[in-house]
Protein backbone atom coordinates (compact mmCIF):
# COMPACT_ATOMS: atom_id res chain seq x y z
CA UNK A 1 -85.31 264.79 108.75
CA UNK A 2 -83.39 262.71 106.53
CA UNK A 3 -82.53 259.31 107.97
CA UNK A 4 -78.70 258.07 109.08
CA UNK A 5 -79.18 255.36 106.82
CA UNK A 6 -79.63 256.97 103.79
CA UNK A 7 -76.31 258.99 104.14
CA UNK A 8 -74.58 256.20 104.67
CA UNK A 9 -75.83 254.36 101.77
CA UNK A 10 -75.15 257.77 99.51
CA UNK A 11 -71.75 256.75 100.56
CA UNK A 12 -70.83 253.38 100.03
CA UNK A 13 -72.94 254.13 96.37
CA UNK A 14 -70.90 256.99 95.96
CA UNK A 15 -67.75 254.71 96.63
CA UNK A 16 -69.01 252.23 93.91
CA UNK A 17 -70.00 254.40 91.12
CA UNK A 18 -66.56 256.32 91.76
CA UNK A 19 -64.64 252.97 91.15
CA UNK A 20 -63.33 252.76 94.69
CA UNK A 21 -64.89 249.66 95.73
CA UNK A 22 -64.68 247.54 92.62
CA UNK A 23 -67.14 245.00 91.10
CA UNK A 24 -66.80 241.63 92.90
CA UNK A 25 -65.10 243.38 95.66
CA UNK A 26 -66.47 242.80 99.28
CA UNK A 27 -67.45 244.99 101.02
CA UNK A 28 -66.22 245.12 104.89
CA UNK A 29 -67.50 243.43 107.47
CA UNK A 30 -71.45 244.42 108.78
CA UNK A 31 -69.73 245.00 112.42
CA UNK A 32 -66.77 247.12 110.75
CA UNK A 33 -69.04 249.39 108.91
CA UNK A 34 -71.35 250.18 111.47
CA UNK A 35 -67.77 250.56 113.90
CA UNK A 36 -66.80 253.14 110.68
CA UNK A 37 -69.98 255.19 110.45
CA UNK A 38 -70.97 255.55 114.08
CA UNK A 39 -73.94 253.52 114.00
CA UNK A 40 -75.43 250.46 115.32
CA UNK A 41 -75.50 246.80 112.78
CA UNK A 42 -79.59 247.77 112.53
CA UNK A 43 -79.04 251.07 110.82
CA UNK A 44 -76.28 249.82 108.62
CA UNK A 45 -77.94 247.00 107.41
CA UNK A 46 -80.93 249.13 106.24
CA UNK A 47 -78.46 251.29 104.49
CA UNK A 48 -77.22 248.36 102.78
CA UNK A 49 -80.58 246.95 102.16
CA UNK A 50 -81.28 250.18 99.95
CA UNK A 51 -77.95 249.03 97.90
CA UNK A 52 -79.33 245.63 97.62
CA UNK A 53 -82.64 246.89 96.31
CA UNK A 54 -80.93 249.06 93.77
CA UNK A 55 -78.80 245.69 92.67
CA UNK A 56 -75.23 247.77 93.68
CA UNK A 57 -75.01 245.09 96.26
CA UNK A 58 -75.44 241.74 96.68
CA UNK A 59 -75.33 239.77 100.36
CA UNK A 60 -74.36 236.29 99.48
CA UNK A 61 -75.07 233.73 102.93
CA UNK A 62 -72.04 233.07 104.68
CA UNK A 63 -70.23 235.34 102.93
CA UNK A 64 -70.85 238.79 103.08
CA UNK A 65 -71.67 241.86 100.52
CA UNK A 66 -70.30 241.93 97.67
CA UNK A 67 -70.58 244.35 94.66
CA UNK A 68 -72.33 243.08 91.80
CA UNK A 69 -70.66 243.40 88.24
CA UNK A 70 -72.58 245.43 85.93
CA UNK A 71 -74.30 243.46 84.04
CA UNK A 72 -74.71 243.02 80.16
CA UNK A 73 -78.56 243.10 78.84
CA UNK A 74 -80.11 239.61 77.74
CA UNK A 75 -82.90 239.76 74.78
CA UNK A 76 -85.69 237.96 74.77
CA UNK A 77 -87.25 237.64 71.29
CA UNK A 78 -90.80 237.21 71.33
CA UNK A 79 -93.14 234.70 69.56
CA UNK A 80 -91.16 231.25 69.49
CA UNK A 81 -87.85 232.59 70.91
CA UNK A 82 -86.13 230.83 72.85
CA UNK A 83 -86.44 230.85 77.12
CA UNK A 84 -82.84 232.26 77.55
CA UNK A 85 -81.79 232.92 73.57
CA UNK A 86 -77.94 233.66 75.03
CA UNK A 87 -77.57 230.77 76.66
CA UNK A 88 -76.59 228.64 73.34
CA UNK A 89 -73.42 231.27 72.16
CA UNK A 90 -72.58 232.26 75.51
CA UNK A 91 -70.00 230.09 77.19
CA UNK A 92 -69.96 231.29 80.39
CA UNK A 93 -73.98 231.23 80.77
CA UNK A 94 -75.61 227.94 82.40
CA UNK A 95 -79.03 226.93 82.18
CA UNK A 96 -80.56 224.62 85.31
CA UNK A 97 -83.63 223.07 84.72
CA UNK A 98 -85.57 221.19 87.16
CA UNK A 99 -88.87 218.90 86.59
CA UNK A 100 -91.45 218.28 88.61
CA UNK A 101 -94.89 216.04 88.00
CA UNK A 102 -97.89 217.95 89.75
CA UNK A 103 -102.05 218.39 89.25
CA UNK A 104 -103.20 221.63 88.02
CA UNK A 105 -104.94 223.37 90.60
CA UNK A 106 -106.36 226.72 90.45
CA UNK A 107 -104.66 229.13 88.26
CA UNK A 108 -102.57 226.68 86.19
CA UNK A 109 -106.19 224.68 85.23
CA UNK A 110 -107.08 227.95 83.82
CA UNK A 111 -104.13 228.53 81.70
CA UNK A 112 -104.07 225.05 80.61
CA UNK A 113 -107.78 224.96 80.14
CA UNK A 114 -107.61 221.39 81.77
CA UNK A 115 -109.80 220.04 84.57
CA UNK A 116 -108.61 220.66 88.00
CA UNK A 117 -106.01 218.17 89.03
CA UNK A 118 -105.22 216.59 85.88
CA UNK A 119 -101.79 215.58 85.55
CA UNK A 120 -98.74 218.09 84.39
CA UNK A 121 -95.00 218.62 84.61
CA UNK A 122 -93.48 221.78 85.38
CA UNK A 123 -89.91 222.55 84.17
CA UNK A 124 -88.47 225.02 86.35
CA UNK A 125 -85.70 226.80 83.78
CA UNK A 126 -82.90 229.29 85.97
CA UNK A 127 -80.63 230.80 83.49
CA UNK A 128 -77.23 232.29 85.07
CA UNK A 129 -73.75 234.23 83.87
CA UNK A 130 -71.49 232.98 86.47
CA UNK A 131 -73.44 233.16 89.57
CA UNK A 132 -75.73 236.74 88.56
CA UNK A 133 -79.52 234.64 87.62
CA UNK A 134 -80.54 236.20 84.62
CA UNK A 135 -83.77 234.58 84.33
CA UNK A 136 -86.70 232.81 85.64
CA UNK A 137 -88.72 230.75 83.55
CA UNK A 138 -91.42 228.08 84.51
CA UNK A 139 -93.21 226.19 81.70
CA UNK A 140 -96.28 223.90 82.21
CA UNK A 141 -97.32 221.16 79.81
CA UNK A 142 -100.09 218.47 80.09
CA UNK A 143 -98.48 215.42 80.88
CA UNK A 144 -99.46 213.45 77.48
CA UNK A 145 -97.49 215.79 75.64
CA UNK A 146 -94.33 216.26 78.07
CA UNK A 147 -91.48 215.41 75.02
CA UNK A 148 -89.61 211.62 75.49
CA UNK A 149 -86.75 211.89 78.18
CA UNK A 150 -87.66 215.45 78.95
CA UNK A 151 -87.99 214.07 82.79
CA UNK A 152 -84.78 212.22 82.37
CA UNK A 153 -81.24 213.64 84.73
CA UNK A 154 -79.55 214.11 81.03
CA UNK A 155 -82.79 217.01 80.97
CA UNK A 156 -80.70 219.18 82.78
CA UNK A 157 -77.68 218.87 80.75
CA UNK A 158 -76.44 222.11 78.48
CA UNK A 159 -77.79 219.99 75.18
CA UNK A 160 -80.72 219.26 76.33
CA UNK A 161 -81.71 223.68 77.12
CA UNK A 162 -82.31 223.84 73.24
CA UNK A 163 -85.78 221.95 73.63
CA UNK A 164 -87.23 224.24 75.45
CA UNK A 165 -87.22 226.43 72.54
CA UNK A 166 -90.08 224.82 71.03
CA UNK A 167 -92.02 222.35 73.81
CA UNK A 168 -95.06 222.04 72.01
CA UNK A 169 -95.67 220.48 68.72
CA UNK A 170 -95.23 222.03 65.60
CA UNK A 171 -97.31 225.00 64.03
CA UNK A 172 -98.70 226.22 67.57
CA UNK A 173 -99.89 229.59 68.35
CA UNK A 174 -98.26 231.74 70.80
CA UNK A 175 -100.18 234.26 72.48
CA UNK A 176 -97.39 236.21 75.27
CA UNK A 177 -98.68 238.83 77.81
CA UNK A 178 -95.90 241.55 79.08
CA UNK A 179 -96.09 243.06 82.17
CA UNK A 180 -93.80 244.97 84.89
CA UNK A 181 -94.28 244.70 88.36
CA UNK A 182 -92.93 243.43 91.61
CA UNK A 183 -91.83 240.08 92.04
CA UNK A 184 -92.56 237.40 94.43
CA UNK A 185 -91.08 236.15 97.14
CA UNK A 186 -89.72 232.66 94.95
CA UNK A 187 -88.88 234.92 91.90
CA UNK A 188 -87.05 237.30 94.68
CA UNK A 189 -84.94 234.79 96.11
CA UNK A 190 -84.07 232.45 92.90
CA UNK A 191 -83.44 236.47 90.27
CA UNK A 192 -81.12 237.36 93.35
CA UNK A 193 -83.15 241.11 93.96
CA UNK A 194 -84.90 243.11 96.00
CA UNK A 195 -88.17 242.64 96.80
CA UNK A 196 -88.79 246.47 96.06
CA UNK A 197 -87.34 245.43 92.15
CA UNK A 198 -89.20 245.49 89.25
CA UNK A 199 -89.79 242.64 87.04
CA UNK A 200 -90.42 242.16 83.47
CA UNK A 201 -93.14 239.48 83.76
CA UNK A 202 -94.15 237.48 80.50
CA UNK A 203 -97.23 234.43 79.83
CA UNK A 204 -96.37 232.74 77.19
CA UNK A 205 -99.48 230.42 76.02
CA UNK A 206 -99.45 228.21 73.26
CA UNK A 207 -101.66 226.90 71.57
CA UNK A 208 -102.12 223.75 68.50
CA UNK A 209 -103.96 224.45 65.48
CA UNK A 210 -107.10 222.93 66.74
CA UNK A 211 -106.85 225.20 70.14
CA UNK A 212 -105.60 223.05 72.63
CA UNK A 213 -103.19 224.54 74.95
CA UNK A 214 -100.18 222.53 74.51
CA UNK A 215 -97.62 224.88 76.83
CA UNK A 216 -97.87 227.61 79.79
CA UNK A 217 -95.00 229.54 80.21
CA UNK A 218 -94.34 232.25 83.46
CA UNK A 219 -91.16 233.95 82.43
CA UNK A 220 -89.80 236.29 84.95
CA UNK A 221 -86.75 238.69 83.84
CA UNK A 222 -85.22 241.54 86.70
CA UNK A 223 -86.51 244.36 84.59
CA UNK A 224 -82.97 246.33 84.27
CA UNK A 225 -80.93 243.76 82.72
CA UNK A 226 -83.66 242.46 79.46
CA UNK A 227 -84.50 244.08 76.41
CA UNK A 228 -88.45 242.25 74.90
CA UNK A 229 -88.26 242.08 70.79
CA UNK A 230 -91.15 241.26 69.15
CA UNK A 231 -91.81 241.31 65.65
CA UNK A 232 -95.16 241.98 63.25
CA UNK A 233 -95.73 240.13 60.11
CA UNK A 234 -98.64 241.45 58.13
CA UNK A 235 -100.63 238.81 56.53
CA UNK A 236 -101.87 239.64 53.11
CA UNK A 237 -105.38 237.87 52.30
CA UNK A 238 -105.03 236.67 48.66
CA UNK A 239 -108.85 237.08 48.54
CA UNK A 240 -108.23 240.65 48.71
CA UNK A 241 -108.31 242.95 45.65
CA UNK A 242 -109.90 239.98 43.40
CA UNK A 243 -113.10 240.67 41.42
């Protein structure tokens, strides 16, 4: 037997995809709905949880539900592009980065192929249109080679988002691994989604030319709003072809 919840979300979905609940638009009160269907505040808010997980709605504390706006794709370019490449021609796109001084336990010792609890910085990098997150990015770097005033306030200033383009030095490797799959509880909360959402998730690892890891990057996209581009240059061995 199909559940009361369910019809009711079929509803309110049916009400947003038809145009008469418009993005932005909030949606009535929790008590008010569940007075208009028939049902008690539980069952409603499990019919609005399925909206939530879908991204149709979005409950913002102290606020309410709204509708979200549909939103426009982002494109991340692989190889050396650039954490959140429409931040820099989009004005209404902000970038908030946060940096913290740790020791590599665990997992991050591995990617950074440095002994457990050596020193590193994270730089937590939230890219937003508006208030909608449109990506996640956190990028790890041994603390010798964190760039001068990267751990500075001005770091989190709109002119400052270009250096994390390139953190490392110049001519590194980049080796990026692409996978979808659900996202944590952190990316959850900070990408704004439901925790039954799928994620584009992408390691970045990069590396100098004499195979130090000089940057670990965990890149964490909501999977319906970001197109991954990567390109293939074919190297041509001079050697080749000569008798």
């Amino acid at each position: 037997m199909r559940s009361r919840h369910h019809d009711i979300a079929d509803d309110l979905r049916q009400q947003i995809t038809a145009g008469h609940i418009l993005p932005s638009e909030r949606l009535p009160s929790e008590a008010a709905l569940a007075n208009r269907y028939g049902v008690s505040t539980v069952t409603l808010r499990r019919a609005l949880a399925v909206l939530q997980g879908e991204g149709l709605v979005e409950k913002i504390h102290g606020k309410g539900n709204f509708v979200r706006r549909p939103h426009r794709k982002i494109m991340y370019v692989g190889g050396w592009g650039t954490l959140d490449p429409w931040t820099a021609t989009d004005p209404d796109s902000r970038l908030t980065i946060r940096s913290t001084e740790l020791q590599a336990q665990a997992h991050l010792a591995t990617l950074l192929k440095v002994p457990a609890g050596s020193p590193i910085v994270e730089f937590t990098c939230l890219s937003r249109e508006g208030e909608s997150p449109h990506g996640l990015a956190r990028v790890y770097l041994p603390y010798d080679l964190v760039p001068p005033g990267a751990l500075d306030d001005a770091s989190t200033s709109r002119e400052a988002a270009t250096r994390f383009a390139f953190l490392g030095p110049p001519r590194t490797t980049a080796r990026e691994t692409v996978s979808a799959r659900l996202p944590t509880p952190d990316e959850a909360s900070a990408l704004r989604i439901g925790i039954a959402s799928v994620v584009l998730s992408i390691t970045r690892i990069a590396t100098d030319s004499a195979g130090r890891v000089v940057e670990a990057t965990l890149l964490a996209f909501p999977g319906d709003r970001v197109d991954a581009v990567f390109t293939t240059h074919h190297v041509i061995d001079e050697g080749q072809g000569k008798g």
